[in-house]
PDB file of N, CA and C in Angstrom:
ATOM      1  N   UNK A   1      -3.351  -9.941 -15.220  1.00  0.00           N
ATOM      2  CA  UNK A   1      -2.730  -8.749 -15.765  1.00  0.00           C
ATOM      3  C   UNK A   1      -1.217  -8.920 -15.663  1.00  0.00           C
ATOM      4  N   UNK A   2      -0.395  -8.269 -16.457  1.00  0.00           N
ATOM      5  CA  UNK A   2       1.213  -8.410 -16.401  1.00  0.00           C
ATOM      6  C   UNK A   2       1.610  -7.319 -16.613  1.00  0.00           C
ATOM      7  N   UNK A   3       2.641  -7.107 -16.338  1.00  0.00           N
ATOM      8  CA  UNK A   3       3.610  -6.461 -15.585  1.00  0.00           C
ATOM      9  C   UNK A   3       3.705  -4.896 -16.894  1.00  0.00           C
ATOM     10  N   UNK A   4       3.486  -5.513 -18.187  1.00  0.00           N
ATOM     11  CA  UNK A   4       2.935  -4.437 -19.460  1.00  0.00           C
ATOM     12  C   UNK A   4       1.940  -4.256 -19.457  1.00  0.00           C
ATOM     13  N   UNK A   5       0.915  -4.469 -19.224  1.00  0.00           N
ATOM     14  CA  UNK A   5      -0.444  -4.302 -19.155  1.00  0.00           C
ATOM     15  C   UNK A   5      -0.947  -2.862 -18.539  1.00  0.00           C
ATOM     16  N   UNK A   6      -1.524  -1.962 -19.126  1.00  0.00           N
ATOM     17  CA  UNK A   6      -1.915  -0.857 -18.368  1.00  0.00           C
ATOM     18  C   UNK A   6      -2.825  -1.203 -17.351  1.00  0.00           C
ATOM     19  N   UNK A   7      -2.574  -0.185 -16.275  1.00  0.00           N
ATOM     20  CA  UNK A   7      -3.391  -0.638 -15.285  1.00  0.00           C
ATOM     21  C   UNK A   7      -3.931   0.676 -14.586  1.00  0.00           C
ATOM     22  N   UNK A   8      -4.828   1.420 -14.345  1.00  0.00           N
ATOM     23  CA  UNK A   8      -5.413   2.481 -13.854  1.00  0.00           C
ATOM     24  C   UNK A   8      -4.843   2.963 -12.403  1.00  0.00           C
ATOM     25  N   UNK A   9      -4.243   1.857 -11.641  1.00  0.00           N
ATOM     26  CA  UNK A   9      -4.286   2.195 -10.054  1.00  0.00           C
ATOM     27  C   UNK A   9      -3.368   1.237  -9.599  1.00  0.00           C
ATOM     28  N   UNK A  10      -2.462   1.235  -8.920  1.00  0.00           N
ATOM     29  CA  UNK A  10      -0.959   0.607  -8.365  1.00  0.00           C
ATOM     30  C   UNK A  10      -1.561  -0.202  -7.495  1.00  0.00           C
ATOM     31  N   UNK A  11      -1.307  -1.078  -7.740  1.00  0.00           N
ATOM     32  CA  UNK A  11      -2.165  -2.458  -7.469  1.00  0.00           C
ATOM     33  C   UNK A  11      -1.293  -2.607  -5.754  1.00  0.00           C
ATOM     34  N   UNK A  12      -0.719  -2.218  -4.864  1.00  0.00           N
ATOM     35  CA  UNK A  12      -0.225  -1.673  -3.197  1.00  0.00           C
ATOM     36  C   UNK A  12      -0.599  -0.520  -2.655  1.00  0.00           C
ATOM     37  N   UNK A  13      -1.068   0.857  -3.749  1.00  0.00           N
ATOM     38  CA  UNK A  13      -1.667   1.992  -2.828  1.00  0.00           C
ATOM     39  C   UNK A  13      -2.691   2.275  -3.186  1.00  0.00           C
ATOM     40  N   UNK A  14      -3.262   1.783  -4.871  1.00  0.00           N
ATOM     41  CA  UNK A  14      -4.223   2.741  -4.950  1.00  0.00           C
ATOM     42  C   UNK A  14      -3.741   4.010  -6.163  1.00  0.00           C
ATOM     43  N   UNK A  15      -2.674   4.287  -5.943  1.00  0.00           N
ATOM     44  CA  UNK A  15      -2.336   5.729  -6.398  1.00  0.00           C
ATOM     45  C   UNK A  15      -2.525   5.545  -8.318  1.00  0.00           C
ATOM     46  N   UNK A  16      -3.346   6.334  -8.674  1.00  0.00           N
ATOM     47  CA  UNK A  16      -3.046   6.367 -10.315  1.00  0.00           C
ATOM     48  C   UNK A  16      -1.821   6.303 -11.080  1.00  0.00           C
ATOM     49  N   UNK A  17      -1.926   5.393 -12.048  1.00  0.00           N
ATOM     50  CA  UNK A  17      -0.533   5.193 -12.376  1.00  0.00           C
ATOM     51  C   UNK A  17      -0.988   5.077 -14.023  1.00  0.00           C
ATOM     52  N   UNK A  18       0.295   5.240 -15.122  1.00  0.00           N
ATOM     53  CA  UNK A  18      -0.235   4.980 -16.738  1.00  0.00           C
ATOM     54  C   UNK A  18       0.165   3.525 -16.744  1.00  0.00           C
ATOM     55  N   UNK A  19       1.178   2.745 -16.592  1.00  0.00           N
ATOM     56  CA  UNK A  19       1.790   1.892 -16.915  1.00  0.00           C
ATOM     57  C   UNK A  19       2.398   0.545 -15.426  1.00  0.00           C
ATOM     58  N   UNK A  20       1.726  -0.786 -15.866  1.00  0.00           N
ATOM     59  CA  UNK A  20       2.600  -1.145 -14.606  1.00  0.00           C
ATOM     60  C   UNK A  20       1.598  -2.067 -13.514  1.00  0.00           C
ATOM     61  N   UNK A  21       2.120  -2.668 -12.754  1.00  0.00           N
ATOM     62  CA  UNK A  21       1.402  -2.699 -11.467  1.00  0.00           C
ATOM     63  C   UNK A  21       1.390  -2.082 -10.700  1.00  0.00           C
ATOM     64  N   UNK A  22       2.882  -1.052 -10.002  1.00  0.00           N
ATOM     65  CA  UNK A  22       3.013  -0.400  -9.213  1.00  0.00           C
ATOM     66  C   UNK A  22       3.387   0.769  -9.555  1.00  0.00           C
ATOM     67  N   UNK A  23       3.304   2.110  -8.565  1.00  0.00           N
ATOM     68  CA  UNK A  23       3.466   3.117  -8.624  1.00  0.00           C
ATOM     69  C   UNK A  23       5.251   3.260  -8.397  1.00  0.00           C
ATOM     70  N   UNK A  24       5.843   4.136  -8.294  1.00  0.00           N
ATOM     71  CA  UNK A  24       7.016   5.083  -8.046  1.00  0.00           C
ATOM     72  C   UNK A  24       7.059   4.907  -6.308  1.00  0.00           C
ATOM     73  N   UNK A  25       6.638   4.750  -5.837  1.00  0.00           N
ATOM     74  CA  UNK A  25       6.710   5.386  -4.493  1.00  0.00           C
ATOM     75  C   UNK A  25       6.334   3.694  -3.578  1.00  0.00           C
ATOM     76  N   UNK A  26       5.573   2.460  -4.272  1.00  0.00           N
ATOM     77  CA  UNK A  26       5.833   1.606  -3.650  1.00  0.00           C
ATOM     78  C   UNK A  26       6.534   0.250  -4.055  1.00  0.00           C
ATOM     79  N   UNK A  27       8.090   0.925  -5.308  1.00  0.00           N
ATOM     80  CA  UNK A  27       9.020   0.039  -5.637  1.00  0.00           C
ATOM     81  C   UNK A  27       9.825   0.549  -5.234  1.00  0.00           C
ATOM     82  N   UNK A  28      11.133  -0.759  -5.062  1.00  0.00           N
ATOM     83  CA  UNK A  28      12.439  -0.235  -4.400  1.00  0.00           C
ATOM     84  C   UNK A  28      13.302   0.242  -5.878  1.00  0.00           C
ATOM     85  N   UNK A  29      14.856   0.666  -5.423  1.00  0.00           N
ATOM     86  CA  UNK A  29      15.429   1.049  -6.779  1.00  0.00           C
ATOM     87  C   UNK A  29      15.663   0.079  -7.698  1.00  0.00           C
ATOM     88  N   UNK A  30      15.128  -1.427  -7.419  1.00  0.00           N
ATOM     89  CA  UNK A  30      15.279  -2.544  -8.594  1.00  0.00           C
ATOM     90  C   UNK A  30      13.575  -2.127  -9.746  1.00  0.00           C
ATOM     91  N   UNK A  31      12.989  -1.719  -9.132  1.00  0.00           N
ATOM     92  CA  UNK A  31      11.883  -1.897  -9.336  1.00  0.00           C
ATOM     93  C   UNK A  31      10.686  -2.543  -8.979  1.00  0.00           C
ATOM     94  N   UNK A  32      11.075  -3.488  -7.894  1.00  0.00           N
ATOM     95  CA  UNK A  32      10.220  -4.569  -7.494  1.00  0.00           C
ATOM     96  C   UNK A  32       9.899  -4.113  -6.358  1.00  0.00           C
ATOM     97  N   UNK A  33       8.380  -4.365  -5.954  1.00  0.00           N
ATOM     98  CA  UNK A  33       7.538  -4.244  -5.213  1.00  0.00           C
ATOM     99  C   UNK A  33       8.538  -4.282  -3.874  1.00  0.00           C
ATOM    100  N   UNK A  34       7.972  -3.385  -2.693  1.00  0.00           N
ATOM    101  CA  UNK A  34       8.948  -3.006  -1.621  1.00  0.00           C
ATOM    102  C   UNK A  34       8.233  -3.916  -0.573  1.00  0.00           C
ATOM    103  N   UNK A  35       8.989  -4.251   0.421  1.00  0.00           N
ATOM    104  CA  UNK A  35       8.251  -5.686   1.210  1.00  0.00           C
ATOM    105  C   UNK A  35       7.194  -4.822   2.036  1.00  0.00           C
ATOM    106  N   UNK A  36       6.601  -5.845   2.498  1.00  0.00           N
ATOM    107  CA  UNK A  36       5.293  -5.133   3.354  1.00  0.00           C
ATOM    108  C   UNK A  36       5.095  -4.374   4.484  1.00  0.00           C
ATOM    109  N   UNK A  37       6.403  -4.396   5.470  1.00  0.00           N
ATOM    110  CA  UNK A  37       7.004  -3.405   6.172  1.00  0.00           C
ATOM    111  C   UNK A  37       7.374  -2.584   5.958  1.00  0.00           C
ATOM    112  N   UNK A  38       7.856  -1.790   5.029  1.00  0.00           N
ATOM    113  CA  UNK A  38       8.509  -0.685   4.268  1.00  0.00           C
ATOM    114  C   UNK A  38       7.262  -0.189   3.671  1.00  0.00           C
ATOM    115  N   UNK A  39       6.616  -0.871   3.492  1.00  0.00           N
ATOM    116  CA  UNK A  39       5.626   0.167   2.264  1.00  0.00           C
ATOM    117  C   UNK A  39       4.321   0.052   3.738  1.00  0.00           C
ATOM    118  N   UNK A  40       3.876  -0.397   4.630  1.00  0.00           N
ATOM    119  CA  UNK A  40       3.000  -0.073   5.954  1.00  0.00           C
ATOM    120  C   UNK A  40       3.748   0.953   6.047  1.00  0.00           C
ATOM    121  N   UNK A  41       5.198   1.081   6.969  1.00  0.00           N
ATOM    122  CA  UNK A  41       5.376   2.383   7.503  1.00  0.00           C
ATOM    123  C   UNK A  41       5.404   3.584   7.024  1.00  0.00           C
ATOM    124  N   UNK A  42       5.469   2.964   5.363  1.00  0.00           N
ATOM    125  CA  UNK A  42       5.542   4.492   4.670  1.00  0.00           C
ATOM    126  C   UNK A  42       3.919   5.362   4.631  1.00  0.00           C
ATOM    127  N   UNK A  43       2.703   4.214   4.563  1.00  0.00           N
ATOM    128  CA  UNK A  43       1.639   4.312   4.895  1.00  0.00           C
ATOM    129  C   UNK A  43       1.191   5.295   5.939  1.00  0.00           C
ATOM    130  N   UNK A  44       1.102   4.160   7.219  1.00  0.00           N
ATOM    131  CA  UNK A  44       1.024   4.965   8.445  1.00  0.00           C
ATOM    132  C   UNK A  44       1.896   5.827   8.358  1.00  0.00           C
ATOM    133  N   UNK A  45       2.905   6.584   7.805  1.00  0.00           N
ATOM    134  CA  UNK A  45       3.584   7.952   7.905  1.00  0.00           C
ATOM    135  C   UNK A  45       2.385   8.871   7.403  1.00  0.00           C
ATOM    136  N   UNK A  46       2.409   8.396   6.215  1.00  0.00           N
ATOM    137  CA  UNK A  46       1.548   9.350   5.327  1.00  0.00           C
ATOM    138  C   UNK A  46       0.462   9.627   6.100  1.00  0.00           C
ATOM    139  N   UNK A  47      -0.579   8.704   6.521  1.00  0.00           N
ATOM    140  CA  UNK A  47      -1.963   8.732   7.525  1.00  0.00           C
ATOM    141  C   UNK A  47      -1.240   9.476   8.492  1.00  0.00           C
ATOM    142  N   UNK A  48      -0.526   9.469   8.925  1.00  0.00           N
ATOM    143  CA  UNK A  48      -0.230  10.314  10.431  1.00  0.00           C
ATOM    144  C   UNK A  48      -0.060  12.131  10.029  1.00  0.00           C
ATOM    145  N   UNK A  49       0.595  12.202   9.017  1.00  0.00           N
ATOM    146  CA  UNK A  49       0.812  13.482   8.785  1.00  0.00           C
ATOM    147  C   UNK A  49      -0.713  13.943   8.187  1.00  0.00           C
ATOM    148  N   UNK A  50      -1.754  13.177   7.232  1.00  0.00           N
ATOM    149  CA  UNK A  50      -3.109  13.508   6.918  1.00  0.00           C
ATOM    150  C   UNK A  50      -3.835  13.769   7.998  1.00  0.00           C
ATOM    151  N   UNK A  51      -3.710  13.017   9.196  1.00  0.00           N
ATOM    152  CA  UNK A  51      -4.590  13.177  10.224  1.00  0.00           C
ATOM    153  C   UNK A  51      -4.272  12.598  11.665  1.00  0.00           C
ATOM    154  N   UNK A  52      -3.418  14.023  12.375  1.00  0.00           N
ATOM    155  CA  UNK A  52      -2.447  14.377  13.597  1.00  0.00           C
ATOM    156  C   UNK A  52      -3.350  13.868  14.676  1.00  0.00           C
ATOM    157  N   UNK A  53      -4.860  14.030  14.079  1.00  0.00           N
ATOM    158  CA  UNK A  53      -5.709  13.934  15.540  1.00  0.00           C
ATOM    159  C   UNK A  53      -5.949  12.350  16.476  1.00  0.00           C
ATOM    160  N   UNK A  54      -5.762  11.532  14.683  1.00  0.00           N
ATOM    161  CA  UNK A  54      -5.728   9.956  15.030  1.00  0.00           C
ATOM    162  C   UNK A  54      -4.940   9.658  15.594  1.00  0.00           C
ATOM    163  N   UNK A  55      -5.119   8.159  16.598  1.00  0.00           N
ATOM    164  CA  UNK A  55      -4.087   7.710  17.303  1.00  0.00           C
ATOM    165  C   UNK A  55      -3.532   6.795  16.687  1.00  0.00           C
ATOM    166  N   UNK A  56      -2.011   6.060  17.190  1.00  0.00           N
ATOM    167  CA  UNK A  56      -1.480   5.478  16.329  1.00  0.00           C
ATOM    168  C   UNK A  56      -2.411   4.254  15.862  1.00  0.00           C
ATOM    169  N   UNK A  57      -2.949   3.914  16.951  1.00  0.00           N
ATOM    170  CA  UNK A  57      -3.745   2.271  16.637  1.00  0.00           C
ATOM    171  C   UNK A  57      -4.926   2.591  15.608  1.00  0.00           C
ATOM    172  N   UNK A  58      -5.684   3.430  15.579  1.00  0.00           N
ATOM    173  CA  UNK A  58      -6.502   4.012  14.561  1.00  0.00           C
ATOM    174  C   UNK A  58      -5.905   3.712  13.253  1.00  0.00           C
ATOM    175  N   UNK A  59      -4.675   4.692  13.172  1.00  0.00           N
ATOM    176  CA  UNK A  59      -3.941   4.716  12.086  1.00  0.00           C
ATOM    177  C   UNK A  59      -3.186   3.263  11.416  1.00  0.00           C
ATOM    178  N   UNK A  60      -3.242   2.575  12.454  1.00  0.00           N
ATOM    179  CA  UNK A  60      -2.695   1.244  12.142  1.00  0.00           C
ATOM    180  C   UNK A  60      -3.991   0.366  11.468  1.00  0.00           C
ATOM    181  N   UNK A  61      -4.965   0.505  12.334  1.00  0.00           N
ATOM    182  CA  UNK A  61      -6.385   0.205  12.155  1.00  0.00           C
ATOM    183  C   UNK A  61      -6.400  -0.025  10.512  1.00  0.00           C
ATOM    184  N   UNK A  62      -6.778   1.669  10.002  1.00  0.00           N
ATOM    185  CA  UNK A  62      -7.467   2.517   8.854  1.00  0.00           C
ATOM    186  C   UNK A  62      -6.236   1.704   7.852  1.00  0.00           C
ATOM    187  N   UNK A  63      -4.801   1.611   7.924  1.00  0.00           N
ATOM    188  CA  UNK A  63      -4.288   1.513   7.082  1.00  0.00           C
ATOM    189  C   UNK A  63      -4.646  -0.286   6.411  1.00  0.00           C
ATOM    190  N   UNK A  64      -4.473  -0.860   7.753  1.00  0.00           N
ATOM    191  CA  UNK A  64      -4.385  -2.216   7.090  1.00  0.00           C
ATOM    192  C   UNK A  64      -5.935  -2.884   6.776  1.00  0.00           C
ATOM    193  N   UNK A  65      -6.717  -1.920   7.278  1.00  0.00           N
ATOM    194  CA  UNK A  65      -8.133  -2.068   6.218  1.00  0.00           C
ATOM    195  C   UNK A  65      -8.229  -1.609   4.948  1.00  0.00           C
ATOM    196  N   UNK A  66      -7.355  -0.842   4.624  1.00  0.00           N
ATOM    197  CA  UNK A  66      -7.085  -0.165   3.755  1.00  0.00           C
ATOM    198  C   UNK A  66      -6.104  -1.295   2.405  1.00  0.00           C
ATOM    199  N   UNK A  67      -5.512  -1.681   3.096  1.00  0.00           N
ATOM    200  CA  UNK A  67      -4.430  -2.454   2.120  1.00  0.00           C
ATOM    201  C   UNK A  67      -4.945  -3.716   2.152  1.00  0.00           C
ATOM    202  N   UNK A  68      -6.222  -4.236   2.576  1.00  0.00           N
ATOM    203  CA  UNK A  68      -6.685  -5.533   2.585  1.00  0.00           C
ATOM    204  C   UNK A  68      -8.025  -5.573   1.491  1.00  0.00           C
ATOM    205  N   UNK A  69      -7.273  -4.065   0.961  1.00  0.00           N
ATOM    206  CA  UNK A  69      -8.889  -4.017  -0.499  1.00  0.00           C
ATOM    207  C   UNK A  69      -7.669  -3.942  -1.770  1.00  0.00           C
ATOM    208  N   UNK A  70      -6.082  -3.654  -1.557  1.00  0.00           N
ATOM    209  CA  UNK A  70      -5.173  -3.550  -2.421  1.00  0.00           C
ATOM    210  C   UNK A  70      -5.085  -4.780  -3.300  1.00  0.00           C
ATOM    211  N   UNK A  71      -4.964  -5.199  -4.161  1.00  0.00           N
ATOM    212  CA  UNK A  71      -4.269  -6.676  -4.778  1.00  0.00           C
ATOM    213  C   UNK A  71      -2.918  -7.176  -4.019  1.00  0.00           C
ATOM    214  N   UNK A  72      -1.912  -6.335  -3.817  1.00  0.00           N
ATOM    215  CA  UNK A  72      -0.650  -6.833  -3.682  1.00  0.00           C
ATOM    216  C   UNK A  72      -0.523  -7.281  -2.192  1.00  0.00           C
ATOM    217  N   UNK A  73      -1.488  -6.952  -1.210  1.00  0.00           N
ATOM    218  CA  UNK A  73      -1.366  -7.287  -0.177  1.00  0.00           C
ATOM    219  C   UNK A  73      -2.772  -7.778   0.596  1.00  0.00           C
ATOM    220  N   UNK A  74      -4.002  -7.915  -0.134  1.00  0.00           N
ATOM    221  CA  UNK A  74      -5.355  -8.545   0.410  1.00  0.00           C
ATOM    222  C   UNK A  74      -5.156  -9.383   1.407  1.00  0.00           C
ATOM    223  N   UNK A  75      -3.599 -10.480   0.753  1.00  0.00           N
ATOM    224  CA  UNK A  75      -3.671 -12.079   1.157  1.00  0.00           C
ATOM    225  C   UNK A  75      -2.245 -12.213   2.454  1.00  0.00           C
ATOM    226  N   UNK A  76      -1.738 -11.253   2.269  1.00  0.00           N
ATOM    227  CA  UNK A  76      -0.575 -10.955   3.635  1.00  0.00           C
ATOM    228  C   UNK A  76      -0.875 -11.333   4.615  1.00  0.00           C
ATOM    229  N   UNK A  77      -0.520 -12.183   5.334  1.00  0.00           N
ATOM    230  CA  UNK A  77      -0.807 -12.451   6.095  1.00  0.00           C
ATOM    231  C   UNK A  77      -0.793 -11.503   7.912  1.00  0.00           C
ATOM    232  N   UNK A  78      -0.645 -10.032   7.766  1.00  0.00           N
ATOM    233  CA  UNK A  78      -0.093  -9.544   8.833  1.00  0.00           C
ATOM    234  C   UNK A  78      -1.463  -8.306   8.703  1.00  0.00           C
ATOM    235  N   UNK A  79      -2.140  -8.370   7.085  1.00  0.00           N
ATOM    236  CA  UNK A  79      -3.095  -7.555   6.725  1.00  0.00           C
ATOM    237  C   UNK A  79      -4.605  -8.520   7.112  1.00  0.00           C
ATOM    238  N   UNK A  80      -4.654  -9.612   6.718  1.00  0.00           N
ATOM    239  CA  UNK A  80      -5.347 -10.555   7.038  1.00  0.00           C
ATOM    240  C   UNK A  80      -6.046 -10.907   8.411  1.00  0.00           C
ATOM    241  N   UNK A  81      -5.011 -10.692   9.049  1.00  0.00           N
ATOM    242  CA  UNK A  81      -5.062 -10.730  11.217  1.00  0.00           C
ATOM    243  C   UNK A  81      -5.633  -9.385  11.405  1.00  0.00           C
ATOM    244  N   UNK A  82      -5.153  -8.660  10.354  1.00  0.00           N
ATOM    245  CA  UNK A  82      -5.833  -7.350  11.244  1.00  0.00           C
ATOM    246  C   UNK A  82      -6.861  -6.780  10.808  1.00  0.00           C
ATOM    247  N   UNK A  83      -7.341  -6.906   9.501  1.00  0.00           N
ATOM    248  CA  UNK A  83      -8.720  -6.954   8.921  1.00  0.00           C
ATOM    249  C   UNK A  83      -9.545  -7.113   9.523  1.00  0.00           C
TER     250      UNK A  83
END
Protein backbone atom coordinates (compact mmCIF):
# COMPACT_ATOMS: atom_id res chain seq x y z
CA UNK A 1 0.00 0.00 0.00
CA UNK A 2 1.38 3.73 -0.49
CA UNK A 3 1.28 6.54 1.04
CA UNK A 4 -2.10 7.57 -1.61
CA UNK A 5 -3.71 4.61 -1.23
CA UNK A 6 -6.85 4.68 0.95
CA UNK A 7 -6.57 2.89 3.86
CA UNK A 8 -9.48 2.21 6.50
CA UNK A 9 -7.28 2.35 9.81
CA UNK A 10 -3.80 4.25 10.63
CA UNK A 11 -1.60 1.67 10.17
CA UNK A 12 0.31 2.91 14.34
CA UNK A 13 -3.15 3.18 16.24
CA UNK A 14 -5.77 1.67 14.67
CA UNK A 15 -7.78 4.91 14.59
CA UNK A 16 -10.10 5.32 11.32
CA UNK A 17 -8.74 7.40 8.92
CA UNK A 18 -10.07 8.40 4.87
CA UNK A 19 -6.71 8.86 3.38
CA UNK A 20 -3.05 7.80 4.18
CA UNK A 21 -1.21 5.46 6.39
CA UNK A 22 -1.42 7.46 9.38
CA UNK A 23 -3.77 9.28 11.39
CA UNK A 24 -3.41 13.15 12.70
CA UNK A 25 -2.46 12.34 16.05
CA UNK A 26 0.43 9.75 15.23
CA UNK A 27 2.45 12.24 12.73
CA UNK A 28 4.77 14.89 13.69
CA UNK A 29 4.29 18.53 12.03
CA UNK A 30 6.39 17.17 8.87
CA UNK A 31 3.97 14.61 8.52
CA UNK A 32 5.99 11.63 9.09
CA UNK A 33 5.30 8.98 11.33
CA UNK A 34 6.35 10.08 15.09
CA UNK A 35 9.20 7.75 16.53
CA UNK A 36 8.16 4.98 18.75
CA UNK A 37 8.66 6.71 22.01
CA UNK A 38 6.51 9.59 21.41
CA UNK A 39 3.70 7.81 19.99
CA UNK A 40 4.02 4.69 23.27
CA UNK A 41 3.79 7.56 25.68
CA UNK A 42 1.13 9.18 24.00
CA UNK A 43 -0.51 5.63 24.18
CA UNK A 44 0.02 4.69 27.68
CA UNK A 45 -1.33 8.36 28.41
CA UNK A 46 -4.39 7.67 26.69
CA UNK A 47 -4.75 3.90 28.47
CA UNK A 48 -4.08 5.56 31.75
CA UNK A 49 -6.72 8.18 31.58
CA UNK A 50 -9.32 5.11 29.95
CA UNK A 51 -8.52 3.03 32.83
CA UNK A 52 -7.18 4.80 36.37
CA UNK A 53 -7.66 1.36 37.99
CA UNK A 54 -4.70 -0.30 35.85
CA UNK A 55 -1.28 -0.28 36.94
CA UNK A 56 1.37 1.22 35.08
CA UNK A 57 2.95 -2.24 34.04
CA UNK A 58 -0.53 -3.50 32.93
CA UNK A 59 -0.79 -0.47 30.94
CA UNK A 60 2.58 -0.91 29.52
CA UNK A 61 1.64 -4.61 29.14
CA UNK A 62 -1.95 -3.91 27.14
CA UNK A 63 -0.30 -1.22 25.06
CA UNK A 64 2.62 -2.95 23.50
CA UNK A 65 0.38 -6.01 22.82
CA UNK A 66 -1.56 -3.78 21.38
CA UNK A 67 0.92 -2.14 18.89
CA UNK A 68 2.45 -5.56 18.05
CA UNK A 69 -0.96 -6.24 15.92
CA UNK A 70 -0.28 -2.41 14.32
CA UNK A 71 1.75 -2.54 10.86
CA UNK A 72 4.02 0.36 11.74
CA UNK A 73 5.35 -1.14 14.73
CA UNK A 74 4.66 -5.30 14.79
CA UNK A 75 8.56 -5.52 13.95
CA UNK A 76 10.08 -2.78 16.63
CA UNK A 77 12.08 -4.11 18.24
CA UNK A 78 11.14 -2.73 21.93
CA UNK A 79 7.33 -4.09 20.90
CA UNK A 80 8.76 -7.44 19.95
CA UNK A 81 10.60 -8.07 23.66
CA UNK A 82 7.56 -7.26 25.12
CA UNK A 83 4.99 -9.18 23.22
Amino acid sequence: MTENDHAEHCESCGMPIETGRYCAYCVDESGALQDFDTRFARMTDWQRRSHPEQSEEQIERDTLAYLATMPAWRDHPRVVAGA
